[in-house]
Protein backbone atom coordinates (compact mmCIF):
# COMPACT_ATOMS: atom_id res chain seq x y z
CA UNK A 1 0.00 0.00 0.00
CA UNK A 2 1.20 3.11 -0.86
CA UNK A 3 -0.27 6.97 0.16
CA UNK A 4 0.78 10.36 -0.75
CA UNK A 5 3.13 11.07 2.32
CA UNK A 6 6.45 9.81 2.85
CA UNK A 7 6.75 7.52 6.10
CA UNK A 8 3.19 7.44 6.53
CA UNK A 9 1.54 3.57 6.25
CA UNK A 10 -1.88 2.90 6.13
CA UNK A 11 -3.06 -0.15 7.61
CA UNK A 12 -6.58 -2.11 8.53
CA UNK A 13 -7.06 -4.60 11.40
CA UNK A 14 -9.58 -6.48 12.58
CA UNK A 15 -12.25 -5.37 15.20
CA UNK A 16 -14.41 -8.05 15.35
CA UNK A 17 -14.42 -11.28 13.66
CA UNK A 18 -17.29 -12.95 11.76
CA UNK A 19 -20.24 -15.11 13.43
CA UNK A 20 -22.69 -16.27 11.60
CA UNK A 21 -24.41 -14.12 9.30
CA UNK A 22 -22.38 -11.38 10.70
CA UNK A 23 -19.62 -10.23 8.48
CA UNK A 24 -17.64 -9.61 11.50
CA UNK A 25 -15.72 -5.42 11.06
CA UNK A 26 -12.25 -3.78 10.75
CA UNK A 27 -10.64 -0.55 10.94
CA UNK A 28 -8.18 1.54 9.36
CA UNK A 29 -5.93 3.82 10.54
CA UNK A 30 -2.61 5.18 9.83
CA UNK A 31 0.72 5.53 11.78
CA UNK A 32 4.03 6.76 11.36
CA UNK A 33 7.56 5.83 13.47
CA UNK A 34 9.66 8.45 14.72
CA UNK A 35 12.33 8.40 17.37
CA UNK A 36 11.98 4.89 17.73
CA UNK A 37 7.84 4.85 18.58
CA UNK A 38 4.79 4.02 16.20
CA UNK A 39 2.20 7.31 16.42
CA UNK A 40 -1.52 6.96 15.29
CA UNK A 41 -2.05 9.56 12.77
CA UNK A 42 -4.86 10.92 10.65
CA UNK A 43 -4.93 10.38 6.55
CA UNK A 44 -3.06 13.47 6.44
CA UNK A 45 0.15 12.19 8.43
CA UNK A 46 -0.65 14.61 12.03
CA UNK A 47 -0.01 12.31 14.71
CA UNK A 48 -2.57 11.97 17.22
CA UNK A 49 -1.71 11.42 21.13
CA UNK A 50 1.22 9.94 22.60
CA UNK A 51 3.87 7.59 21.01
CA UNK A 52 3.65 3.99 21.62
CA UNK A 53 6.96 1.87 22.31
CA UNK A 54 7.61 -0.83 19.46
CA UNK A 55 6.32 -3.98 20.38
CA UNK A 56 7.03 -7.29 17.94
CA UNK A 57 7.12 -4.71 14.87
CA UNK A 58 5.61 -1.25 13.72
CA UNK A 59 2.61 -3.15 12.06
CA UNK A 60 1.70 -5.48 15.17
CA UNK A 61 2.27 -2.18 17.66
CA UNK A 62 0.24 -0.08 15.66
CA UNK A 63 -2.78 -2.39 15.24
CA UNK A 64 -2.86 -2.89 19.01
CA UNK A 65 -2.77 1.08 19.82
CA UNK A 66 -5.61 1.37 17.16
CA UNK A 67 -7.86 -1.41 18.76
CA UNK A 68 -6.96 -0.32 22.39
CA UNK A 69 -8.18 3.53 21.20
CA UNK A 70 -11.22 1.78 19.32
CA UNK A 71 -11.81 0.14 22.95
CA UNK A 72 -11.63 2.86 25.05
CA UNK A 73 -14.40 5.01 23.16
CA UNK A 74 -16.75 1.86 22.97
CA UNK A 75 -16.93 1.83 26.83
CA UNK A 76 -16.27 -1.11 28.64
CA UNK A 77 -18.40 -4.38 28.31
CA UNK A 78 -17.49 -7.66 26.21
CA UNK A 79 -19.01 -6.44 22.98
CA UNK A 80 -21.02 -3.03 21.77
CA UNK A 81 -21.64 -4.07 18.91
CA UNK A 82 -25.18 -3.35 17.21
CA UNK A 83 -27.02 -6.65 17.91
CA UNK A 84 -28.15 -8.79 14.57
CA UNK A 85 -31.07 -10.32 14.68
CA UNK A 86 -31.92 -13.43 12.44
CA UNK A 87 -34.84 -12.75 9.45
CA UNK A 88 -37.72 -14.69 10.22
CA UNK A 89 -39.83 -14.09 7.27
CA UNK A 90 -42.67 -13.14 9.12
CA UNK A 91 -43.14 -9.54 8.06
């Protein structure tokens, strides 16, 4: 993958995986590594919050900072997803 901005990688990961019927969801984001830390950024390459420490690789590190952020504005709770309901076929 490539984007306009030099040092700046896009990436996806997944958020929840698929059950059932449900097609399960990811996420993109975008980081960037300077002095040694990945940093979330927006599409435009402005890094957003504090730096996190490289863990495995950039890739794994930045996908766990993304899901963790994800997380944290979901609330707390196993799952806030919407809920899917099966079609009956009775309407």
């Amino acid at each position: 993958m490539s984007c306009g901005k030099p040092g700046l990688v896009p990436f996806f990961t997944q958020t929840a995986k698929p059950v059932g019927g449900d097609g399960g969801s990811i996420a993109e984001g975008y980081f960037i590594v300077q002095d040694g830390k990945v940093f979330l950024c927006d599409a435009d390459g402005t890094p957003s919050g504090d730096g996190y420490t490289i863990v495995h690789n950039e890739l794994f590190t930045a996908r766990q900072a993304l899901r963790n952020r994800l997380a944290a504005r979901r609330g707390t709770g196993p799952d806030h997803r919407p809920i899917v309901y099966p079609k009956l076929g009775l309407a």
